[in-house]
PDB file of N, CA and C in Angstrom:
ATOM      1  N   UNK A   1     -21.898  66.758  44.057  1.00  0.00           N
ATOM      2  CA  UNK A   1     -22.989  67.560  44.595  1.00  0.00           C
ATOM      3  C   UNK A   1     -23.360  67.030  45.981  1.00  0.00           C
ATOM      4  N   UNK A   2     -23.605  67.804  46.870  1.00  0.00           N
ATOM      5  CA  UNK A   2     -23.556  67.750  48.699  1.00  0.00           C
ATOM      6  C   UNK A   2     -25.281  67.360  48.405  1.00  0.00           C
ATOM      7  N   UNK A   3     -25.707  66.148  48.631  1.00  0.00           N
ATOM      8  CA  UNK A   3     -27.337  66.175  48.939  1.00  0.00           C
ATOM      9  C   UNK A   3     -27.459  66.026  50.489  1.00  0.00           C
ATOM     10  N   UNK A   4     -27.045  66.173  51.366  1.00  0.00           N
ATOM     11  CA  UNK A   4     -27.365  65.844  52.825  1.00  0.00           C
ATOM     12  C   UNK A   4     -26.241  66.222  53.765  1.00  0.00           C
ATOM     13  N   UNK A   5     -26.414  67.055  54.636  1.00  0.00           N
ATOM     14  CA  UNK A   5     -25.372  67.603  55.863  1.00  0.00           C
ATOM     15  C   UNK A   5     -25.607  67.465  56.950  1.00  0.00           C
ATOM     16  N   UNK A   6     -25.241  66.590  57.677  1.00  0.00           N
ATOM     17  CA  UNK A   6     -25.366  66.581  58.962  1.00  0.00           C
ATOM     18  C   UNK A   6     -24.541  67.722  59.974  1.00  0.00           C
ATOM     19  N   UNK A   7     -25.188  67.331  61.183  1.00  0.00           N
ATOM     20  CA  UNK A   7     -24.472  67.837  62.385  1.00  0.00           C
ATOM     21  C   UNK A   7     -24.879  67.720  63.168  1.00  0.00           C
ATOM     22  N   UNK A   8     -24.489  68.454  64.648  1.00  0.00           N
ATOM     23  CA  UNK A   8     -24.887  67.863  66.084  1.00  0.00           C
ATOM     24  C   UNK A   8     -23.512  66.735  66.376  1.00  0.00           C
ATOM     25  N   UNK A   9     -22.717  66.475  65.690  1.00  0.00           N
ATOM     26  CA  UNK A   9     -21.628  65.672  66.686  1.00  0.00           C
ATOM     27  C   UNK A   9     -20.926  66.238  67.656  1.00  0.00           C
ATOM     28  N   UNK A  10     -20.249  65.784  68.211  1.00  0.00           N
ATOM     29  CA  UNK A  10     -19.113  65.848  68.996  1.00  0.00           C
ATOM     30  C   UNK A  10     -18.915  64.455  70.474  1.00  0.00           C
ATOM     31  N   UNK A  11     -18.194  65.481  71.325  1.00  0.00           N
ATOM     32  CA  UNK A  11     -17.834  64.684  72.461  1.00  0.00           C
ATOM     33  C   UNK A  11     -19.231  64.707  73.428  1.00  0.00           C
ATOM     34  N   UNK A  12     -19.633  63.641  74.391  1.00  0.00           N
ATOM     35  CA  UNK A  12     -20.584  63.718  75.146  1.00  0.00           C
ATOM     36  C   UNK A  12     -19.973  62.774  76.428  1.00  0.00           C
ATOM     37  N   UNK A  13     -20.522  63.043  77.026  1.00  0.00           N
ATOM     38  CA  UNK A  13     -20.070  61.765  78.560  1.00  0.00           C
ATOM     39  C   UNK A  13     -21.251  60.574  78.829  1.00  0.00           C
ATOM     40  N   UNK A  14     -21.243  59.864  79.261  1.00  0.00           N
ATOM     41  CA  UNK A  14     -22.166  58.936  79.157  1.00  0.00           C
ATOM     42  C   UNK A  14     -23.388  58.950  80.391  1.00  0.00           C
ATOM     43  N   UNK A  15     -24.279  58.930  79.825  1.00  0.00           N
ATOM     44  CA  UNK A  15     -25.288  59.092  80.601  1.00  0.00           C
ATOM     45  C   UNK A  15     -26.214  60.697  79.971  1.00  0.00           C
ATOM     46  N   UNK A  16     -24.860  61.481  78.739  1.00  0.00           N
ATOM     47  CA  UNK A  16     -25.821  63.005  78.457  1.00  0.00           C
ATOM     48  C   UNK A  16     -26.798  62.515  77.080  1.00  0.00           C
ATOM     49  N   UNK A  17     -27.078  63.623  76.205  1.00  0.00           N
ATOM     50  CA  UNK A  17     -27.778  63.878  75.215  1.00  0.00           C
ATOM     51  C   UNK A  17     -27.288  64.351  74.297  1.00  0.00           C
ATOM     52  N   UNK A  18     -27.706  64.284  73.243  1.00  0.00           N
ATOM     53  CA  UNK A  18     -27.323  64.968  71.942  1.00  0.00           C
ATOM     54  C   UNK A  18     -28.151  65.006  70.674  1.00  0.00           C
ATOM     55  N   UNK A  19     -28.379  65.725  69.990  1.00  0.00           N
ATOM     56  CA  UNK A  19     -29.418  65.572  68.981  1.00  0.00           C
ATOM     57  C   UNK A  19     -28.355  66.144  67.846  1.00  0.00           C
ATOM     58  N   UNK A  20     -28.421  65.152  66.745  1.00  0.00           N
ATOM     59  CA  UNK A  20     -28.193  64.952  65.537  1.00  0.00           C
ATOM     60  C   UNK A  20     -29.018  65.612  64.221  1.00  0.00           C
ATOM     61  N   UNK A  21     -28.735  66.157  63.441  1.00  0.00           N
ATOM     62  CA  UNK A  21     -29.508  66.904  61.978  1.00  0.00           C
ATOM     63  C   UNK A  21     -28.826  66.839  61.073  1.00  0.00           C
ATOM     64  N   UNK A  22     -29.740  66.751  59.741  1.00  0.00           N
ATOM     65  CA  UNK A  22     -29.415  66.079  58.526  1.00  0.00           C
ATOM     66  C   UNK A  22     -30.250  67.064  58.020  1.00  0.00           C
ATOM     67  N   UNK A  23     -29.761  68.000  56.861  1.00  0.00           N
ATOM     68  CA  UNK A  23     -30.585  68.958  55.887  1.00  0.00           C
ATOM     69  C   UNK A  23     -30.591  68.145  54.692  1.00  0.00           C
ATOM     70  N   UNK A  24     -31.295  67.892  54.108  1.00  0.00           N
ATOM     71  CA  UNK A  24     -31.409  67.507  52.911  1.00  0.00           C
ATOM     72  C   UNK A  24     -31.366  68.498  51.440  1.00  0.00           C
ATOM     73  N   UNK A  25     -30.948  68.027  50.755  1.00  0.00           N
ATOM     74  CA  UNK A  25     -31.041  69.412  49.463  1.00  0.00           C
ATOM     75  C   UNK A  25     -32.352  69.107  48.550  1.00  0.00           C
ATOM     76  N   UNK A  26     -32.557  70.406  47.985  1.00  0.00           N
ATOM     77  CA  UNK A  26     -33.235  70.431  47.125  1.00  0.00           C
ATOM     78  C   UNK A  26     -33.451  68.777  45.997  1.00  0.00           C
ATOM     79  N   UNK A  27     -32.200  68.088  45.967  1.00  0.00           N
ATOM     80  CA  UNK A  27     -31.892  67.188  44.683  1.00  0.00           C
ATOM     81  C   UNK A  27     -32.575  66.048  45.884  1.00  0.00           C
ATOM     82  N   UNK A  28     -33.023  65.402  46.881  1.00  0.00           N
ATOM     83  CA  UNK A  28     -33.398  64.800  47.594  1.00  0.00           C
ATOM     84  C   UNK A  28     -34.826  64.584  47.473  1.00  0.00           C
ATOM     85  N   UNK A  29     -35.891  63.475  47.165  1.00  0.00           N
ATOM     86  CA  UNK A  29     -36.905  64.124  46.924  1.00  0.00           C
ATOM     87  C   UNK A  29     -38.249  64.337  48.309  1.00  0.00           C
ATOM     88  N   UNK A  30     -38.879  65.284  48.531  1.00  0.00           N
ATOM     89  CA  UNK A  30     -39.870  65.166  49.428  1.00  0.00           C
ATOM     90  C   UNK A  30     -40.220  63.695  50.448  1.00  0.00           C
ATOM     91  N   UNK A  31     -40.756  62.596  49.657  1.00  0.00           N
ATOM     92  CA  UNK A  31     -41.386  61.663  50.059  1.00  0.00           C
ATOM     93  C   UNK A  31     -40.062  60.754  50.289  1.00  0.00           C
ATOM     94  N   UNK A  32     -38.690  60.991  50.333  1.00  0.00           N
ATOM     95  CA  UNK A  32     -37.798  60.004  50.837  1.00  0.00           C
ATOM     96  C   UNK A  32     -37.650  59.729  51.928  1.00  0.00           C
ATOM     97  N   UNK A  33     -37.690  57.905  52.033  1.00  0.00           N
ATOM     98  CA  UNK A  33     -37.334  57.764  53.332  1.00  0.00           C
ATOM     99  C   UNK A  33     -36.083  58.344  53.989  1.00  0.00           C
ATOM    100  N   UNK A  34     -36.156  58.291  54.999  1.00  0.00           N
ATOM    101  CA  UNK A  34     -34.908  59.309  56.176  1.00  0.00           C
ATOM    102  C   UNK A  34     -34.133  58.298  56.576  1.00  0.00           C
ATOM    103  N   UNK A  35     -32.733  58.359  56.841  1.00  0.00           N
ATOM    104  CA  UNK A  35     -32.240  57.353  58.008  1.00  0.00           C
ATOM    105  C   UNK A  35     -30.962  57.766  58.366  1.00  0.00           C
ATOM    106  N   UNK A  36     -30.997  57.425  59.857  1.00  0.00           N
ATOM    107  CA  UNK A  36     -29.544  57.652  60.674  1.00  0.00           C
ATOM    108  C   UNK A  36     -28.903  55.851  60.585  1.00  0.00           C
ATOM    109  N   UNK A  37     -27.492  56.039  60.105  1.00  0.00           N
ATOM    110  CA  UNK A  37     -26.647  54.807  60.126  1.00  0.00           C
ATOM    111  C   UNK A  37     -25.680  55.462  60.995  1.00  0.00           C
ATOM    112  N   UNK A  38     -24.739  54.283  61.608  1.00  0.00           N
ATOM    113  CA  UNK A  38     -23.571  54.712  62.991  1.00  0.00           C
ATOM    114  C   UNK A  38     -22.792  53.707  62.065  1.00  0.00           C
ATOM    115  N   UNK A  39     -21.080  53.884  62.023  1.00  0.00           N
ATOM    116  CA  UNK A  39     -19.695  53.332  61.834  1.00  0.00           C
ATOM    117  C   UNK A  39     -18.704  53.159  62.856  1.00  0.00           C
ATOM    118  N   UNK A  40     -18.594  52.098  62.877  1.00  0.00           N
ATOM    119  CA  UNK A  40     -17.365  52.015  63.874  1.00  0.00           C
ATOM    120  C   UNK A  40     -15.944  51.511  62.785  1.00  0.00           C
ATOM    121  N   UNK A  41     -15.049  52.044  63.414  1.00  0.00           N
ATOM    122  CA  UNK A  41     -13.862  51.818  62.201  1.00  0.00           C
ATOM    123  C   UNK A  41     -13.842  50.155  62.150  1.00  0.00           C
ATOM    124  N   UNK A  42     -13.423  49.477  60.986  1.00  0.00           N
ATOM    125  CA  UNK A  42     -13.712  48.749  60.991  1.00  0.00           C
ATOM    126  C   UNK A  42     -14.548  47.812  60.850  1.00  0.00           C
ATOM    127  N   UNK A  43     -15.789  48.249  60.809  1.00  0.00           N
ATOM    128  CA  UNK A  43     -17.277  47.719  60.778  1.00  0.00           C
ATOM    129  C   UNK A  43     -17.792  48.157  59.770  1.00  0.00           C
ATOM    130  N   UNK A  44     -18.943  47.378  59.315  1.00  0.00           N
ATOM    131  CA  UNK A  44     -19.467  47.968  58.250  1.00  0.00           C
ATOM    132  C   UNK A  44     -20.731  49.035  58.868  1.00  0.00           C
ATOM    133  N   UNK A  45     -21.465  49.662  58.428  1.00  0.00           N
ATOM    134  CA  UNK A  45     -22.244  51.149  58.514  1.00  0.00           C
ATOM    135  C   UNK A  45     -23.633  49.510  59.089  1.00  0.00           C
ATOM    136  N   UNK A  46     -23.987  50.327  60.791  1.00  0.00           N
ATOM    137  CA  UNK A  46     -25.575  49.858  61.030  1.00  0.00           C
ATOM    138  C   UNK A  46     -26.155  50.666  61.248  1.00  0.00           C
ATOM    139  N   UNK A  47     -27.728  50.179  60.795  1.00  0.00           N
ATOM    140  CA  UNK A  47     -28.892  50.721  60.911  1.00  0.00           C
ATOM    141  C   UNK A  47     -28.880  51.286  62.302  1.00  0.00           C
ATOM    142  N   UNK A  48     -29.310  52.739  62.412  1.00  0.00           N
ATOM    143  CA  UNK A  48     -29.702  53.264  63.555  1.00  0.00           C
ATOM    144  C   UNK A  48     -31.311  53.308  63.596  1.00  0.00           C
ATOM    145  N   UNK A  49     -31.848  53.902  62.681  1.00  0.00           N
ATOM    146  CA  UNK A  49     -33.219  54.824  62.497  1.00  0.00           C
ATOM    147  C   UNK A  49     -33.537  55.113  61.678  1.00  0.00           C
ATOM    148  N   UNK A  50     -35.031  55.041  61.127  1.00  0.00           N
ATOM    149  CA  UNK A  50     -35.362  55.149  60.134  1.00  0.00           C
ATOM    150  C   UNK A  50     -36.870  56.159  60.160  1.00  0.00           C
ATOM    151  N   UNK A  51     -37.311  56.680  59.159  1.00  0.00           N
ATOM    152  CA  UNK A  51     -38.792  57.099  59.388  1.00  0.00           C
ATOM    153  C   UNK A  51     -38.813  57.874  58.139  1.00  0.00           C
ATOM    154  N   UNK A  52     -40.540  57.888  57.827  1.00  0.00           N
ATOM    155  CA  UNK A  52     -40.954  57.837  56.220  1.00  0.00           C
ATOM    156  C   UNK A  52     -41.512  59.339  56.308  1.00  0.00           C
ATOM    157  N   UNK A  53     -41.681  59.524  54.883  1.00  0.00           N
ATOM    158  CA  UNK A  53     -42.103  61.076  54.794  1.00  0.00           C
ATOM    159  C   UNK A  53     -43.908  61.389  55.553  1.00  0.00           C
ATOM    160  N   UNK A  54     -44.122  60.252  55.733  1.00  0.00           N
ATOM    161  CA  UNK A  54     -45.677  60.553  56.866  1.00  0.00           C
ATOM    162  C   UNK A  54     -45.011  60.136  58.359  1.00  0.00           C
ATOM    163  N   UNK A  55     -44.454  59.882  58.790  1.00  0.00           N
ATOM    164  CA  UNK A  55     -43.727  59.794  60.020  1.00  0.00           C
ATOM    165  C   UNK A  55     -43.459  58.202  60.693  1.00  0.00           C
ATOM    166  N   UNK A  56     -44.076  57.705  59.625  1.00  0.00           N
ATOM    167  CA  UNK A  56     -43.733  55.719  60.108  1.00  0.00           C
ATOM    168  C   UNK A  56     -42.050  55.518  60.491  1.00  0.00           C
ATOM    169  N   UNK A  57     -41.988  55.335  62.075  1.00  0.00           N
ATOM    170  CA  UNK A  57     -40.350  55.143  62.084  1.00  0.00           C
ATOM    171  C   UNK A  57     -40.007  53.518  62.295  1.00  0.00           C
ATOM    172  N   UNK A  58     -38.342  53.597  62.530  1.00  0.00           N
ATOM    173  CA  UNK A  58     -38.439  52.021  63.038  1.00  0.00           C
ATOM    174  C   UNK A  58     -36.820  52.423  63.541  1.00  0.00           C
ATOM    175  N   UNK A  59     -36.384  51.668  64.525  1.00  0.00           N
ATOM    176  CA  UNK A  59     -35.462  51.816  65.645  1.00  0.00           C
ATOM    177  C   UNK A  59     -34.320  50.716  65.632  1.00  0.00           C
ATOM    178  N   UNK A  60     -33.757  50.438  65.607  1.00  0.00           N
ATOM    179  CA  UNK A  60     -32.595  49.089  65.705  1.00  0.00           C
ATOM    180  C   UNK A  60     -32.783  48.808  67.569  1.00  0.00           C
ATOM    181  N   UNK A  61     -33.007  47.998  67.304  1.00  0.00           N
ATOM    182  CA  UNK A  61     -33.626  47.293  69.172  1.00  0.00           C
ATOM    183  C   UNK A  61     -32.458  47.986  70.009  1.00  0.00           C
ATOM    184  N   UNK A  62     -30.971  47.766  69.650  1.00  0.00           N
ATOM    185  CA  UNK A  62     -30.080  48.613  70.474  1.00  0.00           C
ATOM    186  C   UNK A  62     -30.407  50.202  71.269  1.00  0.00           C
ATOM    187  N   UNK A  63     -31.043  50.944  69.987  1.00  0.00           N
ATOM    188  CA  UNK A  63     -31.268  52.127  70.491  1.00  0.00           C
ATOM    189  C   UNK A  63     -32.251  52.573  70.952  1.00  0.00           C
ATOM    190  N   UNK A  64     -33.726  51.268  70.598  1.00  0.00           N
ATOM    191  CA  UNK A  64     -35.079  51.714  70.744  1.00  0.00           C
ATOM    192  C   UNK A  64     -35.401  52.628  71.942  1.00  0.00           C
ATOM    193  N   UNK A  65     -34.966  52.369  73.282  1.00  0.00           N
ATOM    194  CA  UNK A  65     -35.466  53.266  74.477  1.00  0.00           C
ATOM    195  C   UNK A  65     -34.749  54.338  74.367  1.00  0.00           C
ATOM    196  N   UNK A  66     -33.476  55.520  73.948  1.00  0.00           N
ATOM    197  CA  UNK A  66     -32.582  56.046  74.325  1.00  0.00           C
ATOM    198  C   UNK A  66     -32.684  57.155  73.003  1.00  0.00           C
ATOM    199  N   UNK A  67     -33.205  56.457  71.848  1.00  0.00           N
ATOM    200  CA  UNK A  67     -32.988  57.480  70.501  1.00  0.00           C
ATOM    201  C   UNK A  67     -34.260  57.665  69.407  1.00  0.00           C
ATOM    202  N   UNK A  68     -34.469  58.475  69.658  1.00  0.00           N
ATOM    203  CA  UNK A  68     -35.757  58.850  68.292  1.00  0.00           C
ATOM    204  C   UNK A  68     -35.255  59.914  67.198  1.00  0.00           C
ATOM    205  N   UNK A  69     -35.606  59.347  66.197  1.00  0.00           N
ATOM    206  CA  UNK A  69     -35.725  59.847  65.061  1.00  0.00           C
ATOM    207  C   UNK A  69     -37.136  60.928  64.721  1.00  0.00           C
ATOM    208  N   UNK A  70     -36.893  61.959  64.082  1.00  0.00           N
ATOM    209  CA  UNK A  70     -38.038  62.640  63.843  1.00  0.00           C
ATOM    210  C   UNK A  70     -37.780  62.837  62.064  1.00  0.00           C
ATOM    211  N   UNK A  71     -38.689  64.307  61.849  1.00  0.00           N
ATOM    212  CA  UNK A  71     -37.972  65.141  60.637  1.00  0.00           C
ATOM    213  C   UNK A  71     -38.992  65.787  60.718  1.00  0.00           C
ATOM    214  N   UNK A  72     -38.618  67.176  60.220  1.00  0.00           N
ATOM    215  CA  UNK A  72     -39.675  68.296  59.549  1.00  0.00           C
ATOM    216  C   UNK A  72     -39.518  68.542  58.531  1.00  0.00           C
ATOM    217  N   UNK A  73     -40.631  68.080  57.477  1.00  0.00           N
ATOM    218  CA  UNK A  73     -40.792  68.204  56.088  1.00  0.00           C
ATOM    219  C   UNK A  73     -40.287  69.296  55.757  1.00  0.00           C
ATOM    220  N   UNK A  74     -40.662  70.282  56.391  1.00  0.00           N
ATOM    221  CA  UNK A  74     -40.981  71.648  55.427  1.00  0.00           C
ATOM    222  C   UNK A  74     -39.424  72.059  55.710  1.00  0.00           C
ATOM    223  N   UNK A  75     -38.832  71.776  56.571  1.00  0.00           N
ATOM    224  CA  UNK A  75     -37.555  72.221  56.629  1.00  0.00           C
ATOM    225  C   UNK A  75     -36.221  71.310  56.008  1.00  0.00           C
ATOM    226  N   UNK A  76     -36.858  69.896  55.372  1.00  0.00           N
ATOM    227  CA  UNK A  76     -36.569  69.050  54.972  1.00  0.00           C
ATOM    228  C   UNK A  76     -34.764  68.354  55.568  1.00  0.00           C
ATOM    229  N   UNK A  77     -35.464  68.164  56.825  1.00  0.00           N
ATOM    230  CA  UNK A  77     -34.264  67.727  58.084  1.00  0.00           C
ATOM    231  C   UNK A  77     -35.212  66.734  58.662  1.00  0.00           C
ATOM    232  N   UNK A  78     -33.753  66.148  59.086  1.00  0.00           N
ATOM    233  CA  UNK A  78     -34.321  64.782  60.154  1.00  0.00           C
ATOM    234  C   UNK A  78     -33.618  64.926  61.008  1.00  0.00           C
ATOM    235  N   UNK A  79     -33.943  64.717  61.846  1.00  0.00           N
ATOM    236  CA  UNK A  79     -33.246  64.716  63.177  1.00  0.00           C
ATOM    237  C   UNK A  79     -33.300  62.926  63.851  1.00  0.00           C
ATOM    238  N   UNK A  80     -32.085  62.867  64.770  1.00  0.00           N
ATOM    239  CA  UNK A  80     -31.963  62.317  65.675  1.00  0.00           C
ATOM    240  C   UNK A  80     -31.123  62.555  67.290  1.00  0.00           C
ATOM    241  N   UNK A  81     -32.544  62.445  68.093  1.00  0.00           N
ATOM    242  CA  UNK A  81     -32.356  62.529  69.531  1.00  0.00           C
ATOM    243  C   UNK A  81     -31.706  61.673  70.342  1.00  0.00           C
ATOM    244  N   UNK A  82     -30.726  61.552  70.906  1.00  0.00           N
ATOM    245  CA  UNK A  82     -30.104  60.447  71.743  1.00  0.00           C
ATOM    246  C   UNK A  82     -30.029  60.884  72.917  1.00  0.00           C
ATOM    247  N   UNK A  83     -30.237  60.210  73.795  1.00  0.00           N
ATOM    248  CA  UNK A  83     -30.427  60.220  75.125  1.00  0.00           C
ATOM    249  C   UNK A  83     -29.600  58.952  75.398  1.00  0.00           C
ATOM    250  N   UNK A  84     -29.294  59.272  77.212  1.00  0.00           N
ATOM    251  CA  UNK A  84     -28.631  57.840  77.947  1.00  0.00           C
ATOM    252  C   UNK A  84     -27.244  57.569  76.779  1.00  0.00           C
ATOM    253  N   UNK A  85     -26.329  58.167  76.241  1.00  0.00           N
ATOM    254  CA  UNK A  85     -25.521  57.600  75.250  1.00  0.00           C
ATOM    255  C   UNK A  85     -24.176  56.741  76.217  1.00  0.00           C
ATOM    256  N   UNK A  86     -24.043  55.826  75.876  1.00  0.00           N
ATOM    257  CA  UNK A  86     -23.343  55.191  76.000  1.00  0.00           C
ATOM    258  C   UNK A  86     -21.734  54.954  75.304  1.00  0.00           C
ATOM    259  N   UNK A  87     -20.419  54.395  76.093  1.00  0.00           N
ATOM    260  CA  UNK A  87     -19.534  54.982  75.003  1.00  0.00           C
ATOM    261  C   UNK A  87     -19.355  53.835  73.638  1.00  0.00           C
ATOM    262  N   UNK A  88     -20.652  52.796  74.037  1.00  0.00           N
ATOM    263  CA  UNK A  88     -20.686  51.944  72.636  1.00  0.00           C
ATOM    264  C   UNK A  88     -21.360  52.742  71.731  1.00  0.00           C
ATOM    265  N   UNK A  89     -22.072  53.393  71.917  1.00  0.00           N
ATOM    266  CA  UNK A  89     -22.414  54.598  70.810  1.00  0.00           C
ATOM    267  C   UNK A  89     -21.666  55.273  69.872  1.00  0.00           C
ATOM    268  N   UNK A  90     -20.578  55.385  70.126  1.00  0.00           N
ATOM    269  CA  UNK A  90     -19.218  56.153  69.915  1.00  0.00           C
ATOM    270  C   UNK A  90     -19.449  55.876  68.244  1.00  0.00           C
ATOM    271  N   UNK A  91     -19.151  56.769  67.356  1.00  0.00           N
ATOM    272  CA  UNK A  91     -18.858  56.345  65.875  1.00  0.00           C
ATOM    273  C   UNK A  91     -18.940  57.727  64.905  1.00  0.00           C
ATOM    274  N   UNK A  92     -18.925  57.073  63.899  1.00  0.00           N
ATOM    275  CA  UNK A  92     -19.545  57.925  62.362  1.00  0.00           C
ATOM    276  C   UNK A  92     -21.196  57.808  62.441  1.00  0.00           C
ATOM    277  N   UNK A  93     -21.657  59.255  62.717  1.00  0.00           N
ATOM    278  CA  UNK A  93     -23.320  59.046  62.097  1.00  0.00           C
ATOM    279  C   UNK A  93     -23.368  59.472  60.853  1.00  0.00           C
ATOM    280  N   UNK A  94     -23.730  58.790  59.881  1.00  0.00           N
ATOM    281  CA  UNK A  94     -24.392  58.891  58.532  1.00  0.00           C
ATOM    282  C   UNK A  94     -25.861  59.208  58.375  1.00  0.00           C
ATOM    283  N   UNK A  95     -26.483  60.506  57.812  1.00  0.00           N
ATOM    284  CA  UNK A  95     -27.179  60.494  57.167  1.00  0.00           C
ATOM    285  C   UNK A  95     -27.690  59.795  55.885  1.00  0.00           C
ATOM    286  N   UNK A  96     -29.086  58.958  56.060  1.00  0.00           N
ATOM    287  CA  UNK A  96     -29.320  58.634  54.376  1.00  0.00           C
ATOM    288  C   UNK A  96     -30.462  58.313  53.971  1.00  0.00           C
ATOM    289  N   UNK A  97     -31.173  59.133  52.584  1.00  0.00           N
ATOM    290  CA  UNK A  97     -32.036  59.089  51.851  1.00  0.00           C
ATOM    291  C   UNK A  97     -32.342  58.553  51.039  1.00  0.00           C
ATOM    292  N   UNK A  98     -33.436  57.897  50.923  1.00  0.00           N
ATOM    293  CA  UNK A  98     -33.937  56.506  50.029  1.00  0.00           C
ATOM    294  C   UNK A  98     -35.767  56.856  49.384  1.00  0.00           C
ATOM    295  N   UNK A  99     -35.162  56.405  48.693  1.00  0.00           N
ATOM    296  CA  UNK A  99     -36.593  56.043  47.720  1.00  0.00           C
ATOM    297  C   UNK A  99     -37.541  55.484  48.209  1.00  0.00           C
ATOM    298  N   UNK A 100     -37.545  54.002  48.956  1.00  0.00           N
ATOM    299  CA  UNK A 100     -38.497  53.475  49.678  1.00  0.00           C
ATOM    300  C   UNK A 100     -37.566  52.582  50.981  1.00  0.00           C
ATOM    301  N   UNK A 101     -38.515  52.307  51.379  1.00  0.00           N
ATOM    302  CA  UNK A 101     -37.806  51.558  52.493  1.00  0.00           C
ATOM    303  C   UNK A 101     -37.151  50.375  52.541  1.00  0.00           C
ATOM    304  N   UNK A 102     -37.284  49.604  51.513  1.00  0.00           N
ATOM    305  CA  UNK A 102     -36.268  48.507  51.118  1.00  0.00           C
ATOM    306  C   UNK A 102     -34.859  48.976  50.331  1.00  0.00           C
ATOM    307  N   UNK A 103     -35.107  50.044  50.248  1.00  0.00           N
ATOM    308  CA  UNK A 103     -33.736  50.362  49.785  1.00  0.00           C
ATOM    309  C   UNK A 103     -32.514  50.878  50.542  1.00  0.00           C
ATOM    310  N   UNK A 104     -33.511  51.451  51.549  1.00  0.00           N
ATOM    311  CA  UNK A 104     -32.437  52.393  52.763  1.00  0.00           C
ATOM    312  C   UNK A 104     -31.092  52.039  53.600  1.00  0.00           C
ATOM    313  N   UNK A 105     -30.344  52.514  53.361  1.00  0.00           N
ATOM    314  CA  UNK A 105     -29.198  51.937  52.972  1.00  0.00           C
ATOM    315  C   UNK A 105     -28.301  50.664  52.251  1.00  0.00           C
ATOM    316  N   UNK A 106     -29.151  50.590  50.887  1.00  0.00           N
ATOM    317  CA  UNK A 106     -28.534  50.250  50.103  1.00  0.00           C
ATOM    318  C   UNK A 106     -28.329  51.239  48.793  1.00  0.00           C
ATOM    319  N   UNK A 107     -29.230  51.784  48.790  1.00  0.00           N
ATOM    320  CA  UNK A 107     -29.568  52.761  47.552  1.00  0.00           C
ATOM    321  C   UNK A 107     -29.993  54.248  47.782  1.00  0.00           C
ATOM    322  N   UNK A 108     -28.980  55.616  47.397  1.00  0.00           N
ATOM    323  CA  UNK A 108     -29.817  56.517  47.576  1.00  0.00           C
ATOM    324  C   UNK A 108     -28.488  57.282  47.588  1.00  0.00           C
ATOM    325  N   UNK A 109     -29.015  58.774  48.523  1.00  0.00           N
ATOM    326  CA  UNK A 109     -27.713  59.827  49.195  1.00  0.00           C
ATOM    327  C   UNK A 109     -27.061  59.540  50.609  1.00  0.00           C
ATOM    328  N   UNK A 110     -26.097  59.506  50.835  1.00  0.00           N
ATOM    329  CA  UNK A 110     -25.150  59.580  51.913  1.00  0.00           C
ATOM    330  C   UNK A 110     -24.688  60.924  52.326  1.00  0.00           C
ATOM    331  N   UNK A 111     -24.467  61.326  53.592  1.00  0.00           N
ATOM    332  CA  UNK A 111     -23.813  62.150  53.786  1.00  0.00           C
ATOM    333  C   UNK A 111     -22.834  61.840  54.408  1.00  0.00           C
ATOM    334  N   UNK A 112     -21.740  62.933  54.833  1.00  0.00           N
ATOM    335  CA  UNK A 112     -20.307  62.982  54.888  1.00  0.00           C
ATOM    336  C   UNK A 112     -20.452  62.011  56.154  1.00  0.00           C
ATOM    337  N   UNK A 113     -21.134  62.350  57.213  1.00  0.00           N
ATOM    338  CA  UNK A 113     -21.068  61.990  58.433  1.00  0.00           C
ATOM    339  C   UNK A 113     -20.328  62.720  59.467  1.00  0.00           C
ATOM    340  N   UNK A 114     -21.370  62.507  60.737  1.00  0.00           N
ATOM    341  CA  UNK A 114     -20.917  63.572  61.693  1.00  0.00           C
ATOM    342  C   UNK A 114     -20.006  62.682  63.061  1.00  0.00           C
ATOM    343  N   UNK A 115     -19.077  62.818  63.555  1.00  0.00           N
ATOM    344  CA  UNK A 115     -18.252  62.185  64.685  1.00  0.00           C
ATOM    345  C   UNK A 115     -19.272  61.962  65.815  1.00  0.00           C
ATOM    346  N   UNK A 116     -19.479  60.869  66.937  1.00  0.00           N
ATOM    347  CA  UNK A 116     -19.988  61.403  68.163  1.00  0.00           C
ATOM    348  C   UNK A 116     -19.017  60.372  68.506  1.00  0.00           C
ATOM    349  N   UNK A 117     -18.519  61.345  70.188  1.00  0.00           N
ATOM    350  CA  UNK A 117     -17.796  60.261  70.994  1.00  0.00           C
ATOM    351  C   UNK A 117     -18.378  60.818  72.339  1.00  0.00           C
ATOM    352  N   UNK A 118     -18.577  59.145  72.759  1.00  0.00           N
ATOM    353  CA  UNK A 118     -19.208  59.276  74.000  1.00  0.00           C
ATOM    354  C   UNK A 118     -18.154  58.369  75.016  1.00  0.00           C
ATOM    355  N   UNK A 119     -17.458  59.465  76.039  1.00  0.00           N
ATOM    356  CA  UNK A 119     -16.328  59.061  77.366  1.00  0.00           C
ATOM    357  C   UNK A 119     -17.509  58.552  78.371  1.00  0.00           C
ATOM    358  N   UNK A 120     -16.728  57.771  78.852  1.00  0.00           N
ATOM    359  CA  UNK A 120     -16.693  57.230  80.381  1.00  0.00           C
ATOM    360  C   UNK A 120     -16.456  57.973  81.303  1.00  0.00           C
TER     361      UNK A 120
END
């Protein structure tokens, strides 16, 4: 069962923008925390962004000036905004939904994940 779909990837050049979305399903519940994770092959999945069903976010210092996280409840999506991308940005974005915030990404839904590559 698909609980979370992202999109918004692709190719970008460095220095553009791109905004990222994650629908959540019905099986997801309301009050879950939100979060964007990035993959690089090879690496294990890091924290991008995070933010709670009242809007408390939190940023991985890498991206703090360049990327915000939002979501609209009622449409039960999160978004993430990137600005200034860089081609260390480059990866797998993962969507993922958690119960509380100590769990977020350890415990919860994953989604497939969306590509972004950012050229020089």
């Amino acid at each position: 069962q698909v609980h979370l779909v992202e999109s918004g990837g692709g190719t970008v050049q460095a220095g553009g923008s791109l905004r990222l979305s994650c629908v959540a399903s019905t099986t997801v519940a309301d009050n879950a925390v939100m979060g964007w994770y990035r993959q690089i092959p090879g690496n294990e999945r890091e924290f991008i962004a995070g933010i709670s069903s009242a809007g408390s976010t939190s940023h991985a210092d890498s991206v703090k000036d360049r990327f915000a996280i939002s979501r609209d409840n009622a449409k039960k999506t999160v978004y993430l905004q990137m600005n200034n991308l860089r081609p260390a940005d480059t990866g797998v974005y993962y969507c993922m939904a958690a119960s509380h915030w100590p769990t977020l990404g350890k415990s919860g839904f994953w989604g497939q994940g969306t590509q972004l590559t950012v050229s020089s």
